[in-house]
Every structure is written in structure tokens, then in C-alpha cells.
N, C-alpha and C. Protein backbone atom coordinates (compact mmCIF):
# COMPACT_ATOMS: atom_id res chain seq x y z
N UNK A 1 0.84 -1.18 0.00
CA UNK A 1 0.00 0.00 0.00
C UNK A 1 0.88 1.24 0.00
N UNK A 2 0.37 2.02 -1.06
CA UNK A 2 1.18 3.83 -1.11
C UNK A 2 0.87 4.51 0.36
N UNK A 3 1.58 4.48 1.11
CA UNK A 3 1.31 5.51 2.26
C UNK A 3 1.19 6.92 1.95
N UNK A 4 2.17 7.37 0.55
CA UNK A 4 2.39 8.78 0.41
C UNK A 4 0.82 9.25 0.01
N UNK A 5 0.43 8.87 -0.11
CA UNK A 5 -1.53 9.48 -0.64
C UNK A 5 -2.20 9.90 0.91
N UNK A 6 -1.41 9.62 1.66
CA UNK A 6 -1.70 9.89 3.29
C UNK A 6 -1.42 11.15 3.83
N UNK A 7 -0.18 11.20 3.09
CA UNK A 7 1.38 12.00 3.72
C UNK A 7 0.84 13.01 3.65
N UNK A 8 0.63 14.25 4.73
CA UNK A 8 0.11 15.74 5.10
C UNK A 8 1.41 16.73 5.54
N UNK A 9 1.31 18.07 5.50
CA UNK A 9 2.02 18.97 5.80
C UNK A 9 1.93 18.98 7.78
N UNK A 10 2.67 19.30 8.20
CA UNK A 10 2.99 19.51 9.65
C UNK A 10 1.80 19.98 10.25
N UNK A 11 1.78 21.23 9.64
CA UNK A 11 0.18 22.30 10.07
C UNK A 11 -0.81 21.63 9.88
N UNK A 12 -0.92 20.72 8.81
CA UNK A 12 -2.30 20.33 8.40
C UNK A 12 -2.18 18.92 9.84
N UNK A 13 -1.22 18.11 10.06
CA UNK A 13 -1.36 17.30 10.81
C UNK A 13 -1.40 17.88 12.69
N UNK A 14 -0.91 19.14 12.59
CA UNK A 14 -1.06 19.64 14.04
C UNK A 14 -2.72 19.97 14.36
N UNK A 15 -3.41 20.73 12.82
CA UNK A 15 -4.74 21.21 13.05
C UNK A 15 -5.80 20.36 13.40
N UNK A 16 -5.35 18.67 12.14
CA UNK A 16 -5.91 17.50 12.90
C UNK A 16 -5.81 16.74 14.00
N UNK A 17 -4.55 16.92 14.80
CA UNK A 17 -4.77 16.59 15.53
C UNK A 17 -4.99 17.68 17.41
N UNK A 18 -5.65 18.68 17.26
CA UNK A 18 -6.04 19.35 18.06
C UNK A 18 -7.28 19.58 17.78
N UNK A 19 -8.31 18.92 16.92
CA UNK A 19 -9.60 18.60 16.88
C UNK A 19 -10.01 17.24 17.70
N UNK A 20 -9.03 16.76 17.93
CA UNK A 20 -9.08 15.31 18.05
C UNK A 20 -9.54 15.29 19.90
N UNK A 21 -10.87 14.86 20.51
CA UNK A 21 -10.84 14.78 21.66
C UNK A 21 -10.29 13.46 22.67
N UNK A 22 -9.06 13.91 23.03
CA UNK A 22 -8.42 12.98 24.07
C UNK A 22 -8.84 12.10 23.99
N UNK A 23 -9.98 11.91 25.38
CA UNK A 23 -10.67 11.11 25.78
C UNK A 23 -11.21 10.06 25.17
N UNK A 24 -10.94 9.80 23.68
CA UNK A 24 -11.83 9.18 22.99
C UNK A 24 -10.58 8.96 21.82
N UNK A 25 -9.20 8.99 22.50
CA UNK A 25 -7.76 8.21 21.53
C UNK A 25 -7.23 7.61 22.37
N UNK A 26 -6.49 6.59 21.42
CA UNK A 26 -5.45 5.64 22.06
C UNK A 26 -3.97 6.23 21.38
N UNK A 27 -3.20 6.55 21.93
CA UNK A 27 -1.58 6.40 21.85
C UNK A 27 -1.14 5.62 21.48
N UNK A 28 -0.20 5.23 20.85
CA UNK A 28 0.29 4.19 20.64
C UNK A 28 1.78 4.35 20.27
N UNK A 29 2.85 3.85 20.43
CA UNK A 29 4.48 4.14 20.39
C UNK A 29 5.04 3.39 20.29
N UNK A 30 5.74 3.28 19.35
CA UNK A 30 6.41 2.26 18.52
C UNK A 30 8.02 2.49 17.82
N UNK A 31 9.16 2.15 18.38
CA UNK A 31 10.27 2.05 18.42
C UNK A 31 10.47 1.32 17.10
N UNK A 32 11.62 1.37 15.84
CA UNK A 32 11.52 0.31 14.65
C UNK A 32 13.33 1.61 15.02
N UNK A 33 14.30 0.65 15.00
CA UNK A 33 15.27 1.06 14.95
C UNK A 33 15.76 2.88 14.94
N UNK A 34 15.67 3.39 13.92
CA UNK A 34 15.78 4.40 14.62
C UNK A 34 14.79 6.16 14.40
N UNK A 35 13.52 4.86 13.93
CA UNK A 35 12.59 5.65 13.73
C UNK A 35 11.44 5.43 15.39
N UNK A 36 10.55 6.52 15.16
CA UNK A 36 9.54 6.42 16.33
C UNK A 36 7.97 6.96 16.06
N UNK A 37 7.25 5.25 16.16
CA UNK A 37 6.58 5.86 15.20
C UNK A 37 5.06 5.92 16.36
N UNK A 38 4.35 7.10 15.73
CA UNK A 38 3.25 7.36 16.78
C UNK A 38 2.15 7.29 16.31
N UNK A 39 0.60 6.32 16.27
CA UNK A 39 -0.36 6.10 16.14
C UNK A 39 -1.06 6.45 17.01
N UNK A 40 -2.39 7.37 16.27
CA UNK A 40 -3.57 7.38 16.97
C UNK A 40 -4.81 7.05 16.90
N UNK A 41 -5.66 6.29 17.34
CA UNK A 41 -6.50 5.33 17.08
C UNK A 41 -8.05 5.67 17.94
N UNK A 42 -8.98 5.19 17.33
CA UNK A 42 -10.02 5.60 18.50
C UNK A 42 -10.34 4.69 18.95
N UNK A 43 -10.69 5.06 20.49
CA UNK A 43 -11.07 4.10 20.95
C UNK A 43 -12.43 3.46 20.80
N UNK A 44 -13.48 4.23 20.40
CA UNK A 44 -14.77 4.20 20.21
C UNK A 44 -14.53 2.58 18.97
N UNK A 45 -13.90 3.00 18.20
CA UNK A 45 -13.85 1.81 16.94
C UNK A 45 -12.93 1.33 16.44
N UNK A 46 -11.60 1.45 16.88
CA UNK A 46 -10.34 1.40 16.65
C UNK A 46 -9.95 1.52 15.20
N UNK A 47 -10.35 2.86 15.17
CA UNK A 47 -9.73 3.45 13.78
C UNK A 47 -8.88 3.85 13.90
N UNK A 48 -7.81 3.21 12.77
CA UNK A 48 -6.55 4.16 12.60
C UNK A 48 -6.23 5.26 12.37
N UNK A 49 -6.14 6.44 12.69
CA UNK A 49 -6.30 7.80 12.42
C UNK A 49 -5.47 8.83 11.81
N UNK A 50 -4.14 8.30 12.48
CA UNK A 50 -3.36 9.28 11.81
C UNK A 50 -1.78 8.63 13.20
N UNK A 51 -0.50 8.68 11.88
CA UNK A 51 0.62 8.37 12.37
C UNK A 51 2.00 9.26 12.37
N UNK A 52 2.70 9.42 12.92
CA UNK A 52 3.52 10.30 12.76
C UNK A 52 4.96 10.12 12.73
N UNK A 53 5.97 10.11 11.95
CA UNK A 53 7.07 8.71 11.97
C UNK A 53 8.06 10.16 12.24
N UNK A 54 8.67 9.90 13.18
CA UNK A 54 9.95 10.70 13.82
C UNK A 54 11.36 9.93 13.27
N UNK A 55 12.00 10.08 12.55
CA UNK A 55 13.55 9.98 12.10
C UNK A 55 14.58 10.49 12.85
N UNK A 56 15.27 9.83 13.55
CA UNK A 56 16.20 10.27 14.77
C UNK A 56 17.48 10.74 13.76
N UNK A 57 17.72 9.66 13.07
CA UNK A 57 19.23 9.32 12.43
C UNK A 57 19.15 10.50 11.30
N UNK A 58 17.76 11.07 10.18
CA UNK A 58 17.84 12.25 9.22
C UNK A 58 17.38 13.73 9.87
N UNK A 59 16.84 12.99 11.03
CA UNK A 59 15.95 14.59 11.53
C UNK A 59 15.12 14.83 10.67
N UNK A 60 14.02 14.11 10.32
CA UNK A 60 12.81 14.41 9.80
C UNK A 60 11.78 13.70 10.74
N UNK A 61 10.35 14.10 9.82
CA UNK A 61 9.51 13.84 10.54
C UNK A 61 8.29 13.64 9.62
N UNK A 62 7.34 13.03 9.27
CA UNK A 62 6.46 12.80 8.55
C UNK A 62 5.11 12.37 8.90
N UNK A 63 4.01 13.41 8.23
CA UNK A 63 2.99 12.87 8.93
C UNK A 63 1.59 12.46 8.54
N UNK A 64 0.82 11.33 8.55
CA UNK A 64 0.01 10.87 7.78
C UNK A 64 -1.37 10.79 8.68
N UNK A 65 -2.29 11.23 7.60
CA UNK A 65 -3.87 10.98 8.34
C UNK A 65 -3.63 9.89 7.25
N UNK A 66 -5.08 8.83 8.28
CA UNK A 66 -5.65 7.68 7.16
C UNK A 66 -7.19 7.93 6.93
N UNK A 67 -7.81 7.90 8.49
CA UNK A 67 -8.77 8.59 8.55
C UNK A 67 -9.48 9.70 9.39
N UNK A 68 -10.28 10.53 9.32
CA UNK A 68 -11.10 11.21 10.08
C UNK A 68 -12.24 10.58 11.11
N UNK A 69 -11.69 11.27 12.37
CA UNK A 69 -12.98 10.73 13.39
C UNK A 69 -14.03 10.97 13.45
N UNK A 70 -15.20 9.86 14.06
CA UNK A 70 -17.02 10.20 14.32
C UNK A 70 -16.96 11.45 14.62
N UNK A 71 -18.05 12.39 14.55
CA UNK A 71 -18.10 13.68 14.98
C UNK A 71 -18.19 13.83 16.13
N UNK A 72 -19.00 12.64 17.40
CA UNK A 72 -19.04 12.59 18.10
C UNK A 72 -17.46 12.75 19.14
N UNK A 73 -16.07 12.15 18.42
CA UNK A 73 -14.68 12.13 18.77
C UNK A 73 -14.15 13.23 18.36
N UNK A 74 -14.88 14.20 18.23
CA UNK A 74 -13.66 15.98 17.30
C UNK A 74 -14.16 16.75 18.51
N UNK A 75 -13.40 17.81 18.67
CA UNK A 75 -13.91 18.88 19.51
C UNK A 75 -13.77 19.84 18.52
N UNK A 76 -14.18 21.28 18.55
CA UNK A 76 -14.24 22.55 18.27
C UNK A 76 -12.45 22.84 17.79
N UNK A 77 -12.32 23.22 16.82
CA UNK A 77 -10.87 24.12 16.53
C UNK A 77 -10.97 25.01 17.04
N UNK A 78 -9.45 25.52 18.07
CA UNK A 78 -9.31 26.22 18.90
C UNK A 78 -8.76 27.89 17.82
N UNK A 79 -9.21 28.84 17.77
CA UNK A 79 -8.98 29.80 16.43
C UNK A 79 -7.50 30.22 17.08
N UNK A 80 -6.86 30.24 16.28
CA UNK A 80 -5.60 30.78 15.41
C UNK A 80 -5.49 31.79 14.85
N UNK A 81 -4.48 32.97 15.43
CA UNK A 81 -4.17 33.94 14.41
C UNK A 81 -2.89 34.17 13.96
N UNK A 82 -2.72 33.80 12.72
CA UNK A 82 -1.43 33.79 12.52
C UNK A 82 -0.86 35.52 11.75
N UNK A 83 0.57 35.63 12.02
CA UNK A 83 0.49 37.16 11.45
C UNK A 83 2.40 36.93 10.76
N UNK A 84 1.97 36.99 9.51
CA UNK A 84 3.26 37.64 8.90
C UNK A 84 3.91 38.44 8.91
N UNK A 85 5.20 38.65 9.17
CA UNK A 85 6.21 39.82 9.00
C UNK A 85 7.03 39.55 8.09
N UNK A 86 6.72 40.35 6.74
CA UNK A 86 8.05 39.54 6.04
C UNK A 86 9.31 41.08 5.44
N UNK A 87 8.85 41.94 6.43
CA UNK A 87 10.15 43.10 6.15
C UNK A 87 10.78 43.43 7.86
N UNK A 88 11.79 43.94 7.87
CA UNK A 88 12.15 44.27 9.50
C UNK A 88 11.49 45.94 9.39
N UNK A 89 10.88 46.36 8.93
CA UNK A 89 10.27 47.47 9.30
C UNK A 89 8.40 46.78 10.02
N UNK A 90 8.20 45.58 9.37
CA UNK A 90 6.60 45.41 9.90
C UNK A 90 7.22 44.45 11.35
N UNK A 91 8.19 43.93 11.58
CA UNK A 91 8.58 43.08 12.47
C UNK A 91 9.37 44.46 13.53
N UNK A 92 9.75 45.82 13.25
CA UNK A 92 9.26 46.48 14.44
C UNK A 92 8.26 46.90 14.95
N UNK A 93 7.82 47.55 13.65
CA UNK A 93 6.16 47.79 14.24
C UNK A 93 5.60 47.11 15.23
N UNK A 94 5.39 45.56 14.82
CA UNK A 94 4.83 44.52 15.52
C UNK A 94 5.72 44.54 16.93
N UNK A 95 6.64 45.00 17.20
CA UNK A 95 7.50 44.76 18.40
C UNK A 95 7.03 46.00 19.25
N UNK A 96 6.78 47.54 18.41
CA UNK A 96 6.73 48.63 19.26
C UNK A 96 5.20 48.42 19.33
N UNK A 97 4.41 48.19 18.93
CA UNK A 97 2.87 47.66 19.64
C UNK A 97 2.88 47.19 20.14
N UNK A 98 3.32 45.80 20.39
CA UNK A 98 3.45 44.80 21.68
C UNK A 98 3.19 46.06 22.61
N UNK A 99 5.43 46.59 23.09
CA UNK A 99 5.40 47.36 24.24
C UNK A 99 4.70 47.93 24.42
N UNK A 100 3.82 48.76 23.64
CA UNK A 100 2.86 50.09 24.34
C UNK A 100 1.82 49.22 25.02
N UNK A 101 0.95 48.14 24.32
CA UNK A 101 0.44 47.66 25.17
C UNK A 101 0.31 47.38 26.50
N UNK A 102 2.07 46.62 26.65
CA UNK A 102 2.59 46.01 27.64
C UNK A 102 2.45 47.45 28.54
N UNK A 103 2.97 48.34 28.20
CA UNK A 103 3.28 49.17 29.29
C UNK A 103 1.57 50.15 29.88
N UNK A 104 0.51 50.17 28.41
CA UNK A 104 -0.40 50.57 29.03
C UNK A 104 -1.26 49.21 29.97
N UNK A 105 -1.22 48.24 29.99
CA UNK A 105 -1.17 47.50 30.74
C UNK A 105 -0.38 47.94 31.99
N UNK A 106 0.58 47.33 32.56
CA UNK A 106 1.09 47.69 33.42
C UNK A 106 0.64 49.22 34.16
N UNK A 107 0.55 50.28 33.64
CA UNK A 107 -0.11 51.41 34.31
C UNK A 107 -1.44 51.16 34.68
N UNK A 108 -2.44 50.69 33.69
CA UNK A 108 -3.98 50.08 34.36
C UNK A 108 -4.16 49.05 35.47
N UNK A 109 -2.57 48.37 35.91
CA UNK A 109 -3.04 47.34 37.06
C UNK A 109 -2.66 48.52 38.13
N UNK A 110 -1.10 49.47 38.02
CA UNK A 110 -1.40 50.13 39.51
C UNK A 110 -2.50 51.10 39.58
N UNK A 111 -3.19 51.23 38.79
CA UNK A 111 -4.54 52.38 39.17
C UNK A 111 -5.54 51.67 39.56
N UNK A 112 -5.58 50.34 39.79
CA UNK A 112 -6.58 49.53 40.32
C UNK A 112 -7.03 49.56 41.71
């Protein structure tokens, strides 16, 4: 069987698996020389869900859904905001907003 028809990007396998409610997976960890490989399975039906093969010896990492869980086994996606900086003039900006915050913060807790 082609595994690569599986094979997902990092993000796409982090987003699936933080839908995924705990309570309702099995772990699974699996040592094969000098890979480490991690299955998650439900427990509701023991579906295979999605595996994640850690490469000690290349430093990679690869990661595969097989399938998607009952709806009853997903929780809510937790929202994400992601923000680009791709000049060092928007990556100060983004730094001198932080501080003002930070610091009008800090003045609103001692006036409390």
C-alpha cells in the first residue's frame, strides 16, 4: 500500500490533531530502529487515524492521516491567528505595539 496518498504537511497534521478529543484516543508508540513511530486510534472503533514517523538518524519527521474521526470524537478548533512579518520594518512595528500595550497594561493594574 502507497502511504504517500496519506502524507500531510505539519500544520495540516497539528490542526488535525487538536480537533481530536483525548478522551476518545489511544496512543500508541512504537520504536523500529531508529525511527519512532506514533499512532492514533479511537477508541470508540479502533480506527486508525493518523501516524507520525519521527527519524532520529535524518531529523525528519512525517505525517500521515488515514482517517477522520465520528463527529461525536472531534472537539471545536481552537482559532488561530497567525500574522506575517516579512520586512524588519513590519517586524518592528509589531515589536513597538506589543510594548505600548505592555506598558499601558502595566499602568492600568497600579490604578486599580
Amino acid at each position: 500500500m502507497d502511504n504517500s496518498i496519506y502524507e500531510v504537511e505539519r500544520e495540516d497534521y497539528k490542526n488535525f490533531i487538536g480537533q481530536l478529543n483525548k478522551e476518545m484516543m489511544d496512543t500508541e508508540v512504537h520504536i523500529v530502529e531508529n525511527c519512532t513511530f506514533t499512532k492514533i486510534k479511537s477508541k470508540k472503533n479502533g480506527k486508525h487515524l493518523s501516524t507520525r514517523i519521527s527519524d532520529s538518524e535524518k531529523e525528519e519527521e512525517y505525517y500521515f492521516i488515514f482517517e477522520y474521526p465520528d463527529n461525536d470524537e472531534r472537539i471545536a478548533p481552537k482559532p488561530i491567528m497567525k500574522i506575517n512579518l516579512d520586512t524588519k520594518e513590519e517586524v518592528q512595528t509589531f515589536f513597538n505595539a506589543l510594548n505600548k500595550l505592555q506598558l499601558e497594561a502595566k499602568k492600568n493594574v497600579g490604578n486599580i
